[in-house]
Protein backbone atom coordinates (compact mmCIF):
# COMPACT_ATOMS: atom_id res chain seq x y z
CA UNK A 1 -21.14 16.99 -6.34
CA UNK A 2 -18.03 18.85 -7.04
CA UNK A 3 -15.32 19.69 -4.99
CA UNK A 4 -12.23 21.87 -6.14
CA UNK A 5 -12.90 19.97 -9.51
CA UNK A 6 -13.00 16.45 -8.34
CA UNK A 7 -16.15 14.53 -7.44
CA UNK A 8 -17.27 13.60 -3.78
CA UNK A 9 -16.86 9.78 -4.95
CA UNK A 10 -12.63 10.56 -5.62
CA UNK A 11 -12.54 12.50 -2.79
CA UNK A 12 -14.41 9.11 -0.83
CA UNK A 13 -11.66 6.74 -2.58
CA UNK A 14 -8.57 9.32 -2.61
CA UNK A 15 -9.13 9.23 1.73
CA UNK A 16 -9.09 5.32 2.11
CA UNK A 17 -5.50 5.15 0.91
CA UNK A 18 -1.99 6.21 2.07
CA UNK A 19 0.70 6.87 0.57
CA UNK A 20 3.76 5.19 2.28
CA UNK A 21 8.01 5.16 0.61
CA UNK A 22 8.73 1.62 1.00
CA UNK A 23 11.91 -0.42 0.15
CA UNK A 24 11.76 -3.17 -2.64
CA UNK A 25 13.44 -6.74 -0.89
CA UNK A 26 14.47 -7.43 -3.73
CA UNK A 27 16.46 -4.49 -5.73
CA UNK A 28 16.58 -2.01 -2.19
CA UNK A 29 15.00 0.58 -5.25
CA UNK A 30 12.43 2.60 -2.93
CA UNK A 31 9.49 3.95 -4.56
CA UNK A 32 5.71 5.07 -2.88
CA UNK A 33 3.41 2.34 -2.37
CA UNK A 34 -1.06 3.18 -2.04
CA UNK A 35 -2.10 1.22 0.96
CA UNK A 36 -5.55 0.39 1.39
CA UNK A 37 -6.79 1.52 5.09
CA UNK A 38 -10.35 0.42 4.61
CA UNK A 39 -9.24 -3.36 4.93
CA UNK A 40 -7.59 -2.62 8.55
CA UNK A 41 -5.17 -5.32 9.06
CA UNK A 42 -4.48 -7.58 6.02
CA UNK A 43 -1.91 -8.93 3.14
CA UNK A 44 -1.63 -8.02 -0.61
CA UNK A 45 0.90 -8.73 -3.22
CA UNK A 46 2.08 -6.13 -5.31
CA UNK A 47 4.30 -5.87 -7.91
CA UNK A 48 7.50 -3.68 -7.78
CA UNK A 49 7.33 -0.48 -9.41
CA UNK A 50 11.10 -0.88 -10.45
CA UNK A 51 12.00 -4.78 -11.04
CA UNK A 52 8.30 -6.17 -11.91
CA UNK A 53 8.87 -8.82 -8.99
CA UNK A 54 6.01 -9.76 -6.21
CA UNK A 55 6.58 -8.06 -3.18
CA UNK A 56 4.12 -9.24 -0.48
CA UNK A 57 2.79 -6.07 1.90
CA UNK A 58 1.81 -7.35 5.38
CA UNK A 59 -0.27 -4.25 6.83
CA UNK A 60 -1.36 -3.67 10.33
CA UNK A 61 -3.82 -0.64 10.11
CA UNK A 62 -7.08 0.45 12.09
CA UNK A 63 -9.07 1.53 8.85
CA UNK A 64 -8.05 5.22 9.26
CA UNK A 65 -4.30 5.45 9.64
CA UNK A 66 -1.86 2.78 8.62
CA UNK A 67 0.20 1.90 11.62
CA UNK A 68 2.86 -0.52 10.22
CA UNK A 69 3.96 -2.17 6.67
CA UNK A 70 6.67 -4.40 6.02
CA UNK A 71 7.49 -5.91 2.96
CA UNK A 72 8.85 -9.48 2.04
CA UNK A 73 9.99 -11.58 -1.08
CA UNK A 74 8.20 -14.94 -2.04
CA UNK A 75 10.80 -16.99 -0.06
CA UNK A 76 10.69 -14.63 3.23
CA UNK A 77 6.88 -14.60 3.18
CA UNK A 78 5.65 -15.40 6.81
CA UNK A 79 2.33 -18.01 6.91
């Protein structure tokens, strides 16, 4: 199934993530970040678009809208 020249299975993927501008702790260089909603609350590390260094995402979200993210560098990382 096609719609508007995408399949149903992008369009399934494309709606489980958000796109959120977030602040790098490291080099304060801001740059958009794909969340995944589907895991609801949960922790990930990705690297920074700008400086290459691991940025760990703490996300609070009810599997359809993300309702907080906050960043943190390896030595600020809450257990």
């Amino acid at each position: 199934m096609v719609n508007n020249g995408h399949s149903t299975l992008v369009w399934y993927y494309w709606g489980m993530y958000h796109e959120e501008q977030v602040t790098c702790p490291y080099c304060g260089e801001s740059f958009t970040a794909f969340i995944d909603l589907s895991q609801g609350n949960h922790r990930t590390v990705e690297d920074c678009y700008v400086c290459c260094r691991p940025i760990e995402f703490v996300i609070e979200s009810d599997g359809a809208q993300l309702l907080r993210v906050d960043t943190f560098t390896d030595d600020e990382s809450i257990n």
